[in-house]
Protein backbone atom coordinates (compact mmCIF):
# COMPACT_ATOMS: atom_id res chain seq x y z
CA UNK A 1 129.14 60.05 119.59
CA UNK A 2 129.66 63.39 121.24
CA UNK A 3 129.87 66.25 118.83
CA UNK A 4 133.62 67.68 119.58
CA UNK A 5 135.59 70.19 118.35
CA UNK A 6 137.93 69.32 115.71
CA UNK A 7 141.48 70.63 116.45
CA UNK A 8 144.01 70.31 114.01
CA UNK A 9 146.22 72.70 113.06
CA UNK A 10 149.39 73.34 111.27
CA UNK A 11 151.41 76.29 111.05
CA UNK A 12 153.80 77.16 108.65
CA UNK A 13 157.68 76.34 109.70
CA UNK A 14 160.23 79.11 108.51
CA UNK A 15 161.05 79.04 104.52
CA UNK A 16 158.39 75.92 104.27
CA UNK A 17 156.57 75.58 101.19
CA UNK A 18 152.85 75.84 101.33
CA UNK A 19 152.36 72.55 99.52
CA UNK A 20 154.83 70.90 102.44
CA UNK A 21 152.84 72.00 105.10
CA UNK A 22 149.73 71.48 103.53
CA UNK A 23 151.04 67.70 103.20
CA UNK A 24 151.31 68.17 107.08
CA UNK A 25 148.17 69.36 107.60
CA UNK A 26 146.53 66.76 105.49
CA UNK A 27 148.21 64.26 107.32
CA UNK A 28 147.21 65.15 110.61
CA UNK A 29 143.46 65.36 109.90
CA UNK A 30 144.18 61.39 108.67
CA UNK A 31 145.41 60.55 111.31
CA UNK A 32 142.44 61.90 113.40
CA UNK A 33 140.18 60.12 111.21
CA UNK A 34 138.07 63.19 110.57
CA UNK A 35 137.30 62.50 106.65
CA UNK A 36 136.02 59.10 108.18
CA UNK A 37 133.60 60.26 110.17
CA UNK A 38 132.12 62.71 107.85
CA UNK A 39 131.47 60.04 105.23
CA UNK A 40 129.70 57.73 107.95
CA UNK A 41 128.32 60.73 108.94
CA UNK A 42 126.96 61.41 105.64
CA UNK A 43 124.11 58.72 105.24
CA UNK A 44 122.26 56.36 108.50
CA UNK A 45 122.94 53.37 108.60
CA UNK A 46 121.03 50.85 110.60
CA UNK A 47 122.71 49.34 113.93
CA UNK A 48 121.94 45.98 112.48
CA UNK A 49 123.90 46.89 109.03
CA UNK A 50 126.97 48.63 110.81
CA UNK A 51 127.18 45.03 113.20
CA UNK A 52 127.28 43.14 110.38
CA UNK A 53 129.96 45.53 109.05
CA UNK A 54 132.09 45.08 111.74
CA UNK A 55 131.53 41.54 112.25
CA UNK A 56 132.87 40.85 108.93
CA UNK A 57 135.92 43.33 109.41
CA UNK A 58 137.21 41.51 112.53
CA UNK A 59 136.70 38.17 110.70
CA UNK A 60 138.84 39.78 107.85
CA UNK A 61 141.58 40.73 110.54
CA UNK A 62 141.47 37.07 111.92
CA UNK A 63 141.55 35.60 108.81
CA UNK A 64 144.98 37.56 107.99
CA UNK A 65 146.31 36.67 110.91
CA UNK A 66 145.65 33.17 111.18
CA UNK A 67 147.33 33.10 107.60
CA UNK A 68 150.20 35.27 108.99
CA UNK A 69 150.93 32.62 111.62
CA UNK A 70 150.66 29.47 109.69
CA UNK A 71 152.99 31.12 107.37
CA UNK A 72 155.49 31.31 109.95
C-alpha cells in the first residue's frame, strides 16, 4: 500500500453549526475508510492470518446471499 496523502476536508457552510459540519467531516473520513486503515495499520498481521480473514468474510457475504435468494 502506497503511503498517500489523506485529503479530506470540510469547510464551514454560511450560519452552519460547528457540530453539523463536524458531522460532515466525520462522515467523509468514513467514507474514505481512513479510521480503517489506521487500526490495521496499528498491529502486523501475518499474510496467512489476513487470507484467512478474508476467506471467511466472502464466505459470510455468500452465505447472506444464498439465504437472500432462497428467501425470494
Amino acid at each position: 500500500m502506497s503511503k498517500s496523502p489523506i485529503n479530506v476536508e470540510t469547510y464551514p457552510r454560511r450560519n452552519e453549526a460547528i457540530e453539523k459540519a463536524l458531522r460532515r467531516f466525520t462522515k467523509k473520513v468514513k467514507k474514505e475508510g481512513i479510521l480503517d486503515k489506521a487500526r490495521e495499520k496499528m498491529y502486523y498481521e501475518k499474510s496467512s492470518d489476513k487470507k484467512r480473514r478474508l476467506a471467511k468474510k466472502r464466505k459470510a457475504v455468500l452465505r447472506r446471499l444464498k439465504q437472500k435468494e432462497a428467501a425470494n
